[in-house]
Protein backbone atom coordinates (compact mmCIF):
# COMPACT_ATOMS: atom_id res chain seq x y z
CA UNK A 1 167.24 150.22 107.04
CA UNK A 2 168.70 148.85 103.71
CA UNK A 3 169.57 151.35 101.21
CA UNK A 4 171.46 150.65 98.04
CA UNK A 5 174.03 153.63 97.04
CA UNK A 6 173.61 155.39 93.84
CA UNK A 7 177.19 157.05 93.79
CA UNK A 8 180.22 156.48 96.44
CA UNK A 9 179.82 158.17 99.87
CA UNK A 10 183.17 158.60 102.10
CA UNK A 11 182.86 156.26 104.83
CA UNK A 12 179.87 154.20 104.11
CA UNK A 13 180.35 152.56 100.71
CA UNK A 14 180.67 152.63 97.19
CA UNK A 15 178.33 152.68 93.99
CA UNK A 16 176.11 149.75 93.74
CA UNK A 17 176.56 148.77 97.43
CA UNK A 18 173.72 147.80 99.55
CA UNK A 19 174.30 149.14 102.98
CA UNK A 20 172.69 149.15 106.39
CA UNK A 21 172.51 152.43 108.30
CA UNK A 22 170.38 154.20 110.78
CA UNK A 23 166.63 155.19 109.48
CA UNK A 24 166.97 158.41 109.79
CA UNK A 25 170.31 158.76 107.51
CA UNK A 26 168.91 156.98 105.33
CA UNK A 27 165.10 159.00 105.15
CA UNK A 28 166.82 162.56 106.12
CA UNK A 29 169.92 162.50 104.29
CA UNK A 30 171.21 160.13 101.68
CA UNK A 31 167.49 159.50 100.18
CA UNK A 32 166.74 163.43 99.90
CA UNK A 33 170.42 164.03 98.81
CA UNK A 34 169.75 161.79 95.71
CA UNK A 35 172.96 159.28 97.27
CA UNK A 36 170.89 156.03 97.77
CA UNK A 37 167.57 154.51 97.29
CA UNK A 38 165.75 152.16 99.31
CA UNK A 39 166.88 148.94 99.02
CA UNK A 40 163.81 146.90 97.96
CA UNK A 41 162.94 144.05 95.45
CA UNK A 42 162.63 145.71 92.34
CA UNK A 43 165.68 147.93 93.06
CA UNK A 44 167.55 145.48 94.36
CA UNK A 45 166.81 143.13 90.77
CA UNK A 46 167.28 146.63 88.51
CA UNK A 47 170.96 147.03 90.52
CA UNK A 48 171.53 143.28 89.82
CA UNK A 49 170.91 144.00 86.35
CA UNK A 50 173.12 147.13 86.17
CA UNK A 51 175.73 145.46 87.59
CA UNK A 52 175.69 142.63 85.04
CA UNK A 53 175.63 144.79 81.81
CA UNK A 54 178.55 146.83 83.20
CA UNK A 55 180.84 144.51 84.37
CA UNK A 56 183.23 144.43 81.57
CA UNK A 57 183.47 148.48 81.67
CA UNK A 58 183.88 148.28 85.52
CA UNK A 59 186.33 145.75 84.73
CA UNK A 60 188.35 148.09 82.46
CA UNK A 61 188.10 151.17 85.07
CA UNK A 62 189.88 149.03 87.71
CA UNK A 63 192.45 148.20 84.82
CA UNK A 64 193.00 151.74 84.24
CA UNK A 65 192.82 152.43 87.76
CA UNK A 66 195.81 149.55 88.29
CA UNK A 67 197.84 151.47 85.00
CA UNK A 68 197.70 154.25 86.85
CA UNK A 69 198.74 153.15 90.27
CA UNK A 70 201.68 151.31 88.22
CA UNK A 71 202.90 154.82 86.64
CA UNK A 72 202.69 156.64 89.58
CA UNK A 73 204.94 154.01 91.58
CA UNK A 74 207.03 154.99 94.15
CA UNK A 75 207.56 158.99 93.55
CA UNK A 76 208.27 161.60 96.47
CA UNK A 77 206.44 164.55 96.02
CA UNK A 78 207.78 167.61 97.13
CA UNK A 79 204.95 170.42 99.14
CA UNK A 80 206.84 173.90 99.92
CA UNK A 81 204.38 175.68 102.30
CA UNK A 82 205.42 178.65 105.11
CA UNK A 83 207.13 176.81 108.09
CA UNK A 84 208.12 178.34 111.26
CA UNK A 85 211.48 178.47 113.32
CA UNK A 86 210.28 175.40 115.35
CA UNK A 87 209.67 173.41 112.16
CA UNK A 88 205.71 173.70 112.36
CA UNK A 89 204.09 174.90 109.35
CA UNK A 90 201.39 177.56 109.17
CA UNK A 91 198.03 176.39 107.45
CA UNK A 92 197.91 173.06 106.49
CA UNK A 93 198.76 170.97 103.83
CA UNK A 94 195.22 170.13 101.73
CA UNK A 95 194.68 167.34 99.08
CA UNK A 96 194.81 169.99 96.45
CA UNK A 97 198.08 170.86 96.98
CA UNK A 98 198.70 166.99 96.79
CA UNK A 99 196.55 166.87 94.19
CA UNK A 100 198.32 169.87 92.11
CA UNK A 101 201.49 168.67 92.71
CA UNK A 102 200.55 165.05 91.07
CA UNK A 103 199.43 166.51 87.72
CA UNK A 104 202.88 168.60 87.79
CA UNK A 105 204.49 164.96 87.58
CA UNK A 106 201.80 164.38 85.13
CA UNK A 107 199.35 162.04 86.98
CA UNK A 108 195.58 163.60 87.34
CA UNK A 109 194.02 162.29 90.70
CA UNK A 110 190.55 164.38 91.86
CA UNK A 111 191.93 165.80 95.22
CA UNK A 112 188.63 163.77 96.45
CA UNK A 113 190.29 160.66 96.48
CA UNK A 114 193.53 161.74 98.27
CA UNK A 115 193.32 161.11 102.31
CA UNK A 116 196.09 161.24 104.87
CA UNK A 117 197.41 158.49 106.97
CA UNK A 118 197.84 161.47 109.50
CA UNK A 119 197.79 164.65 110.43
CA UNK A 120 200.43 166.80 108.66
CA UNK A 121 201.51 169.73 111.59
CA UNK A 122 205.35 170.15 111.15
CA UNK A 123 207.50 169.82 107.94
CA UNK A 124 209.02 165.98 107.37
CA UNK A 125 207.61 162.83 105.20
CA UNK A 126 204.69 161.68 105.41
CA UNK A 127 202.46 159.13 103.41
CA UNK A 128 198.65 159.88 101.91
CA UNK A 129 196.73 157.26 100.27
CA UNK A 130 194.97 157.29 96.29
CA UNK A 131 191.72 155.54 96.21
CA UNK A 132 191.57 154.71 92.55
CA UNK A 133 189.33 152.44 92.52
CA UNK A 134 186.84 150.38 95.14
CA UNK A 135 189.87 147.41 94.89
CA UNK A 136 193.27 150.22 94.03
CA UNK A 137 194.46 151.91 96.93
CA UNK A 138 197.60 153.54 96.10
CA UNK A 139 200.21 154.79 98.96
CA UNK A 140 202.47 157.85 98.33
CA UNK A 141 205.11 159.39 99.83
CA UNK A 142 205.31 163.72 100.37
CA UNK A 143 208.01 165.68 101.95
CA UNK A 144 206.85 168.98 103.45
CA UNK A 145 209.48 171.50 103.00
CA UNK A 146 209.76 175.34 103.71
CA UNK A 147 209.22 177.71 101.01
């Protein structure tokens, strides 16, 4: 089943894409959810359309996007959280703490587009990814450090 995504859904695709997935995502979940529509004709020529008259404005959100992956560059954040004798931490570090610690430096990324490259269990540096933008992915560096 074709569907064409009204806004971007982790995992699947972005705004504007047309995707194939299993019927029964597409009927039970991302229809009903208001995330997609079925991907016929008319849609698909109303999308087309859409995407036409906006491409100067998407072309100036990926600009912005790129301005802000530039200012960011190559900082180290620092995350204090509770960490045990062994060096494991209790809880877990969360993209709002990432997120948080960004606008401190004066950059505002939505925790939503903050993921880990991996699991984040004992203090040390690690490296978490900023999707900006459908075409700016921005790596960062974090050091996990007790409180």
């Amino acid at each position: 089943m074709e569907v064409i995504l009204k806004d971007d859904v982790k995992f699947l695709g972005y705004k504007n894409d047309i995707v194939t997935v299993k019927p029964g995502y597409g009927r039970n979940y991302l229809i009903p959810q208001g995330l997609a529509v079925l991907a016929d004709k008319t849609n698909k020529k109303i999308v087309a359309e859409n995407i036409r008259q906006a491409a100067h404005k998407l072309e100036k959100i990926q600009n912005d996007a790129q301005d802000l992956a530039n200012k960011i560059g190559d900082i180290t954040l620092e995350i204090p959280t509770k960490v045990g004798e062994t060096g494991k931490i209790f809880g877990s570090v969360t993209t709002n703490q990432i997120s948080e610690a960004l606008k401190a430096k004066g950059h505002d990324v939505d925790r939503k587009r903050i993921s880990f490259d991996q699991d984040v269990k004992t203090a040390g540096e690690y490296t978490a990814t900023l999707n900006l933008h459908k075409e700016v992915k921005h790596q960062i560096r974090f050091n996990v450090v007790a409180e």
